[in-house]
Protein backbone atom coordinates (compact mmCIF):
# COMPACT_ATOMS: atom_id res chain seq x y z
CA UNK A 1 -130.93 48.16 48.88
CA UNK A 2 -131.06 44.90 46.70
CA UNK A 3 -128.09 42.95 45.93
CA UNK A 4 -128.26 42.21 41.77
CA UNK A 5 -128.30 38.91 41.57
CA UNK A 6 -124.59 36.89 40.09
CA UNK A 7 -124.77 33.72 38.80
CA UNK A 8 -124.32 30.83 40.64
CA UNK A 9 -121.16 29.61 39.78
CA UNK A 10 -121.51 26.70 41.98
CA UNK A 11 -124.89 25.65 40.66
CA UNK A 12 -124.22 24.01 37.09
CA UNK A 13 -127.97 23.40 36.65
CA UNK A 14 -127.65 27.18 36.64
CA UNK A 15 -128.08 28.55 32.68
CA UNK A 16 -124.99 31.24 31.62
CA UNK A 17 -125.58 33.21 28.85
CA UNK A 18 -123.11 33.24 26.24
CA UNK A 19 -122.52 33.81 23.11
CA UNK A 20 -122.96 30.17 20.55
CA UNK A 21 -119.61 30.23 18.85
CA UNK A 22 -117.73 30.59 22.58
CA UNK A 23 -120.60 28.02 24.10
CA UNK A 24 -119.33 25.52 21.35
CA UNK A 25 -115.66 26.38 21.78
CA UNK A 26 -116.15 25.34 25.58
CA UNK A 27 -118.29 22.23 24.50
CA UNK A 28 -115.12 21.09 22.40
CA UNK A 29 -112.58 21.96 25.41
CA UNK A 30 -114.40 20.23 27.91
CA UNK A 31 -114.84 17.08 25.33
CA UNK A 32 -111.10 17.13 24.86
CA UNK A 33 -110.54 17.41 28.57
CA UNK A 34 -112.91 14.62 29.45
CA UNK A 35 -110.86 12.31 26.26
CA UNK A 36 -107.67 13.26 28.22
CA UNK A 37 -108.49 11.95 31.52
CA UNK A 38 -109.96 8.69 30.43
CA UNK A 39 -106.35 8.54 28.89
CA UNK A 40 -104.82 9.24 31.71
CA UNK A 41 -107.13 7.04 34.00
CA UNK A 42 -106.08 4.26 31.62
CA UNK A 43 -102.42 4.92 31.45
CA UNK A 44 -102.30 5.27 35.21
CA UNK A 45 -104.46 1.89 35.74
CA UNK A 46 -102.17 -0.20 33.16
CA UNK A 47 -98.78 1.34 35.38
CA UNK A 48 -100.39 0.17 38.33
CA UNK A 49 -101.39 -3.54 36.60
CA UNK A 50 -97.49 -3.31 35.59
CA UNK A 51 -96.25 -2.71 39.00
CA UNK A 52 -98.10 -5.35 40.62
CA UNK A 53 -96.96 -7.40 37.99
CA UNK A 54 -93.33 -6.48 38.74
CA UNK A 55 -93.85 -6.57 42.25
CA UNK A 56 -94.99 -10.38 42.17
CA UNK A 57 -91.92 -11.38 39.47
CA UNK A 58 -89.67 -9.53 41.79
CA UNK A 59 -90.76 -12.12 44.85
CA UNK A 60 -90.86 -15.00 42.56
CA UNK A 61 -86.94 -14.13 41.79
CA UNK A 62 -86.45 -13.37 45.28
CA UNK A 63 -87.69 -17.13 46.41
CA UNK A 64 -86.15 -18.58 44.00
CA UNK A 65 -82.87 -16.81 44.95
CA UNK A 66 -83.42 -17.58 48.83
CA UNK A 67 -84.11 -21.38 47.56
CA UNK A 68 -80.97 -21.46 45.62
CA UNK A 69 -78.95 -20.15 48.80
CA UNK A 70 -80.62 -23.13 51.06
CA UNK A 71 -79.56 -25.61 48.62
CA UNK A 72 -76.13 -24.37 48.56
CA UNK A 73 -76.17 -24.35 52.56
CA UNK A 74 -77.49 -27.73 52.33
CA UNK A 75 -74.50 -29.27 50.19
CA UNK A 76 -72.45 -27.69 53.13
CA UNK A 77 -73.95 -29.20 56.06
CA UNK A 78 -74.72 -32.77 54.42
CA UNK A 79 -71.42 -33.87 54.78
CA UNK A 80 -71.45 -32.81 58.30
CA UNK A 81 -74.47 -34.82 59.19
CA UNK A 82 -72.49 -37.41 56.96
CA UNK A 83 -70.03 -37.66 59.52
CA UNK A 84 -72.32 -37.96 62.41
CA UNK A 85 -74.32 -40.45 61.31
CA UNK A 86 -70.65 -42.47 60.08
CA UNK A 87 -70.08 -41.77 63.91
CA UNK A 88 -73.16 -43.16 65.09
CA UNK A 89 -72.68 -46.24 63.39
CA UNK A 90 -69.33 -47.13 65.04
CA UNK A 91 -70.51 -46.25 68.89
CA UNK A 92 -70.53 -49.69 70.27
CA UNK A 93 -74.55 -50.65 71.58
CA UNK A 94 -73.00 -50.77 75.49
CA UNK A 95 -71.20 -47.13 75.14
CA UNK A 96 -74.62 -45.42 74.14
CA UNK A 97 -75.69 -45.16 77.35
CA UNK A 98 -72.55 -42.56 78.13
CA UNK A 99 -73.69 -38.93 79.18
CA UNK A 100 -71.18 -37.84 76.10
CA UNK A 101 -72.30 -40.03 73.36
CA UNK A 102 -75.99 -39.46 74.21
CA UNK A 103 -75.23 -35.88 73.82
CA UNK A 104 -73.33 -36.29 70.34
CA UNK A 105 -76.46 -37.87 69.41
CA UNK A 106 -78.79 -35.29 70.81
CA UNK A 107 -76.89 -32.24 68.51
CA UNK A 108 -77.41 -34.77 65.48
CA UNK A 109 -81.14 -35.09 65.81
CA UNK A 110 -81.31 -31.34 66.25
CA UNK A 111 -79.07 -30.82 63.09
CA UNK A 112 -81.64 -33.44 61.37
CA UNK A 113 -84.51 -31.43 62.94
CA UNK A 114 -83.47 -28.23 61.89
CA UNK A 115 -82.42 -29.56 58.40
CA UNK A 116 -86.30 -30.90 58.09
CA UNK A 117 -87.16 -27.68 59.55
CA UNK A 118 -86.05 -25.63 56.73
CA UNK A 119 -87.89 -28.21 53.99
CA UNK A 120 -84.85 -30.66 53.64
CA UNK A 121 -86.87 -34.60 53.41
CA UNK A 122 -84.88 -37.48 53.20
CA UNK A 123 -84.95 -39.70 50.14
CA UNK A 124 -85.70 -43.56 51.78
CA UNK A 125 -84.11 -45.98 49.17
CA UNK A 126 -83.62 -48.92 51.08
CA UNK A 127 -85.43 -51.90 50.39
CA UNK A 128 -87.08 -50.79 47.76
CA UNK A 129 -86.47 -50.97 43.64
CA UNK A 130 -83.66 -49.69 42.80
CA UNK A 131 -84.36 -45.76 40.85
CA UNK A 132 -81.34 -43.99 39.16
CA UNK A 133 -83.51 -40.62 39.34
CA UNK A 134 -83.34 -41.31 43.43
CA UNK A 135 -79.85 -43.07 44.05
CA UNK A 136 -76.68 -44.06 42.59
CA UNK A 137 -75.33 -47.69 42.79
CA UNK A 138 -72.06 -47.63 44.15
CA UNK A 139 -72.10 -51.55 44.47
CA UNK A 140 -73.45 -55.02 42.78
CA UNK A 141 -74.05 -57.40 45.39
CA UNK A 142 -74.99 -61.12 44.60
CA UNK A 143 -77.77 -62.64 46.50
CA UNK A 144 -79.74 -65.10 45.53
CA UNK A 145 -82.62 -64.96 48.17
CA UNK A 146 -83.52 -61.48 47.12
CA UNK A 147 -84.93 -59.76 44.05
CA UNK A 148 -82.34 -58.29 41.77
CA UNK A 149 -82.42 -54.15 41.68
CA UNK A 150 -83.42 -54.16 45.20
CA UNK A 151 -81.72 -51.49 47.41
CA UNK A 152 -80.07 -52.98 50.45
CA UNK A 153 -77.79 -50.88 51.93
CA UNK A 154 -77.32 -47.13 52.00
CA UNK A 155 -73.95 -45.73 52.13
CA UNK A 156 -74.86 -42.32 52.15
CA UNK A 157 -77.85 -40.78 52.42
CA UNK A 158 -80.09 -38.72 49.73
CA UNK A 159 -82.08 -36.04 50.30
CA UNK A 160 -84.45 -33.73 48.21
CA UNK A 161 -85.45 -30.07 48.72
CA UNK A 162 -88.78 -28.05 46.92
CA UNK A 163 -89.45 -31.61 45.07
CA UNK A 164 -85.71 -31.49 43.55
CA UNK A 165 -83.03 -34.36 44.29
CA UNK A 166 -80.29 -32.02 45.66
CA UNK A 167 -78.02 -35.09 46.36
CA UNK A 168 -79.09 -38.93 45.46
CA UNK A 169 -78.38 -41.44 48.19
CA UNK A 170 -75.59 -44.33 47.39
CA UNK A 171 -76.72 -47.67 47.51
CA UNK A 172 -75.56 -51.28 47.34
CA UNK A 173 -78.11 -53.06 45.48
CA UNK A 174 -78.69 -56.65 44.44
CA UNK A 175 -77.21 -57.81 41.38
């Protein structure tokens, strides 16, 4: 016994007979079909384009947000190192050398560590010309020996953060 032989519906190279007007129908269908996924294709490649676009704005946002938060803790701590720096500056040269002082100043060069740490640079103003963008002149001092607008004492420090002045130093400068 033979087996009749079916079509090989796996086998597109295989020829089916049908009848023109359906073979045409089909033709049109599987045009349509083929129009529809290039669609598709296309939608689904400009979603993904807009995701990763979203995706990247969304982490822009979010550093920008974190930056904006380190700033703000900062302007906190800043006075804080303020203070210990005031401090430092009234320990007489002899008492220096006590175990408590020493330690004082060990905790402010950590704070200043971990300050630099985190992207926090010191603005240095002193001795040098005088910038309003950089400082802010607190005091006119006359000296004659010295060129006017120079910078020659800082009262308080400035520092800037991401290439912004978060807080300009206050100088004495030369009048």
């Amino acid at each position: 016994m033979t087996k009749k032989e079916e079509p090989n519906k796996t086998d597109p190279k295989k020829n089916i007979d049908l009848p023109k007007d359906q073979l045409e129908g089909l033709k049109k269908l599987l045009e349509q079909s083929e129009a529809e996924k290039k669609e598709y294709f296309a939608g689904w490649q400009r979603e993904k384009a807009d995701f990763i676009n979203y995706k990247n704005k969304e982490l822009e946002r979010l550093e920008k947000f974190s930056d904006l938060e380190k700033e703000n803790f900062f302007l906190k701590i800043l006075p804080i190192l303020d203070n210990l720096n005031r401090a430092e500056k009234a320990i007489p040269e002899e008492s220096k050398q006590d175990q408590n002082i020493k330690g004082l100043l060990m905790i402010k060069n950590q704070l200043e560590n971990v300050l630099k740490t985190e992207g926090l640079i010191e603005l240095d103003c002193l001795g040098k010309k005088f910038d309003p963008n950089m400082a802010e002149a607190m005091e006119l001092i006359e000296d004659s020996e010295q060129e006017p607008g120079t910078v020659i004492e800082e009262l308080e420090k400035g520092y800037c953060f991401n290439n912004k002045i978060i807080r300009p130093a206050k100088v004495k400068i030369i009048k």
